[in-house]
Protein backbone atom coordinates (compact mmCIF):
# COMPACT_ATOMS: atom_id res chain seq x y z
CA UNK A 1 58.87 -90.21 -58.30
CA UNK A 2 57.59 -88.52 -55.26
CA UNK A 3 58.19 -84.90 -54.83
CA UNK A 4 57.17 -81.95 -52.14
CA UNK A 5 56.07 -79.05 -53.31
CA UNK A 6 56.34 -76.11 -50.67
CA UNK A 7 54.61 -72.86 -51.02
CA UNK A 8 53.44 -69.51 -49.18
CA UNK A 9 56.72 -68.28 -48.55
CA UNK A 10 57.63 -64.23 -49.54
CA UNK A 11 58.73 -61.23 -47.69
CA UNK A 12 56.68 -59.82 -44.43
CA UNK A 13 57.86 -57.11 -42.16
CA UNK A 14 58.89 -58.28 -38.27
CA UNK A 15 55.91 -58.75 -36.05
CA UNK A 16 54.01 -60.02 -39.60
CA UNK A 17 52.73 -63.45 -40.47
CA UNK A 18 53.10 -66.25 -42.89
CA UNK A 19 51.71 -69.68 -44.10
CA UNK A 20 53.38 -72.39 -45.78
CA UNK A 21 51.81 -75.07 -47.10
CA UNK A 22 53.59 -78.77 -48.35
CA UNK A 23 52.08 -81.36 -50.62
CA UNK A 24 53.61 -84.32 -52.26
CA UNK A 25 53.20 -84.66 -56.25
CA UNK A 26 53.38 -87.92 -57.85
CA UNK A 27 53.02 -91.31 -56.05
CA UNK A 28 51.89 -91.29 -52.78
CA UNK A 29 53.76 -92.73 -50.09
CA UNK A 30 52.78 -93.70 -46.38
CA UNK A 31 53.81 -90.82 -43.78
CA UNK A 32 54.78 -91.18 -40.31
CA UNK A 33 55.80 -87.60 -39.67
CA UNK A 34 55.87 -84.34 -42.02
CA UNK A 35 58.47 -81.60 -40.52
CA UNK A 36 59.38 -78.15 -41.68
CA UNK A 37 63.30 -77.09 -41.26
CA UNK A 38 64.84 -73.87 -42.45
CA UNK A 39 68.38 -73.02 -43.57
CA UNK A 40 69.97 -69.48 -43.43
CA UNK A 41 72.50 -68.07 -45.48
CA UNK A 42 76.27 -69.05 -43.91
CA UNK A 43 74.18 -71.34 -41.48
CA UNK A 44 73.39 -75.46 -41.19
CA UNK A 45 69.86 -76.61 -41.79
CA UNK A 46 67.77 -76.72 -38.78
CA UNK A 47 64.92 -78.36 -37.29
CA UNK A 48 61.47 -75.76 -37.11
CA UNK A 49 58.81 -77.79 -36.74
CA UNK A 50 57.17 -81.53 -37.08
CA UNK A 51 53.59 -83.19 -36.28
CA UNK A 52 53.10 -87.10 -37.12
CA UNK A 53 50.94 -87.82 -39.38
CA UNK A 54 48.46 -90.43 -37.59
CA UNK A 55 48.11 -88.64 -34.01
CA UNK A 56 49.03 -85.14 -35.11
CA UNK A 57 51.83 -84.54 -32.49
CA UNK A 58 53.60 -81.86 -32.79
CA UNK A 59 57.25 -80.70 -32.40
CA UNK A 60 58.86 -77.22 -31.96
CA UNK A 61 62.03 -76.23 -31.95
CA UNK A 62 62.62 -73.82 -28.72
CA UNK A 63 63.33 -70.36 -30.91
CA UNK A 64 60.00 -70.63 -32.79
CA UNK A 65 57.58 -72.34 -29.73
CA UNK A 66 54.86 -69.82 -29.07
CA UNK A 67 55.22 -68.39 -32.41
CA UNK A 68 54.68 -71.09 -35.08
CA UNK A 69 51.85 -73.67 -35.56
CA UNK A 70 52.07 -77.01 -37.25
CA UNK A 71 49.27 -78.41 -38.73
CA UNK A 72 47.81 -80.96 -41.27
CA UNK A 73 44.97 -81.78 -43.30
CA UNK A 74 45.32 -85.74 -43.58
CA UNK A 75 42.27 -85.78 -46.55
CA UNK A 76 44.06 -83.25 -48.51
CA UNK A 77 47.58 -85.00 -47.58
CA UNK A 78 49.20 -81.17 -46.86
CA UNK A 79 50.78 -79.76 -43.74
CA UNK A 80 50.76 -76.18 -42.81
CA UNK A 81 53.32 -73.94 -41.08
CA UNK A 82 51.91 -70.88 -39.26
CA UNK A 83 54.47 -68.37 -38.30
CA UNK A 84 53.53 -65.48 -36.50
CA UNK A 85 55.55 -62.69 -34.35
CA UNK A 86 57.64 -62.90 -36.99
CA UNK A 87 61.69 -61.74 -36.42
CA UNK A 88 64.60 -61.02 -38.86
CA UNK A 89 66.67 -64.23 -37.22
CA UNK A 90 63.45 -66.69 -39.20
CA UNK A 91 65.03 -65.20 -42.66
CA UNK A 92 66.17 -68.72 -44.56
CA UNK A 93 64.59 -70.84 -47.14
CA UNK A 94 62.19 -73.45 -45.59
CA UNK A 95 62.41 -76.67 -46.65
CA UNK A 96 58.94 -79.27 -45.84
CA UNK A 97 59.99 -82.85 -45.12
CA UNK A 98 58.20 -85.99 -45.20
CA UNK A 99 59.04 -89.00 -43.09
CA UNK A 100 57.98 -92.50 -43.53
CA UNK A 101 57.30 -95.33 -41.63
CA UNK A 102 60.21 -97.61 -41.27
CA UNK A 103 62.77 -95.24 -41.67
CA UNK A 104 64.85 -93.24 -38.72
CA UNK A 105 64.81 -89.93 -40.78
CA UNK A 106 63.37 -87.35 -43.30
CA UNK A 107 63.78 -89.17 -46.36
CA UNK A 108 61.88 -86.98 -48.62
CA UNK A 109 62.06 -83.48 -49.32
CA UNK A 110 60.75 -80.21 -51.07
CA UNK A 111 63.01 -77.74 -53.17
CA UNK A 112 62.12 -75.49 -50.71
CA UNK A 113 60.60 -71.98 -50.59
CA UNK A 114 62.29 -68.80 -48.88
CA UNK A 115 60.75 -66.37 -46.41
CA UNK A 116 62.38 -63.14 -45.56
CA UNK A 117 61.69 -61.30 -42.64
CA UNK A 118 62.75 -57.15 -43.01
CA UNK A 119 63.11 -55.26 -40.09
């Protein structure tokens, strides 16, 4: 059974930083893409951040571009999530997603970790 583990989340003050990191446990599986979205309380999940795994792409969603850094370490199969400038609206639980190839969307995913910004 494959399984991502999240971690790094906590609470910062605005303007602070965090780093999340994402690993899968158990079997391995062949990624295409490894995203990060977030979910606040009252609101849908949302798209933060992505990077394919081969090329290292990466993906921002508008509210976080300038702010956040994707990133991943393909020999230690983990990707990062850099947030900096951080603001009271980036309060949710982040949730790290893995992609693989052949399929049109995240198909695995972490329990997720929360990260609140005070202000």
């Amino acid at each position: 059974q494959v399984q991502l583990v999240e971690s790094g989340g906590g609470l910062v003050q605005a303007g602070g930083s965090l780093s999340l990191s994402c690993a899968p446990s158990g079997r391995t599986f062949s990624t295409y893409a490894r995203g990060w979205f977030r979910q606040a309380p009252g609101k849908e999940r949302e798209f933060v951040a992505a990077i394919t795994w081969s090329r290292g792409t990466p993906d921002y969603a508008d509210s976080v571009k300038g702010r956040f850094i994707i990133s991943r370490d393909i020999a230690k199969n983990t990707v990062y999530l850099q947030m900096n400038s951080l603001k009271p609206e980036d309060t949710a639980v982040y949730y790290c997603a893995s992609r693989t190839y052949g399929v049109n969307d995240y198909n695995y995913w972490g329990q997720g970790t929360q990260v609140t910004v005070s202000s």
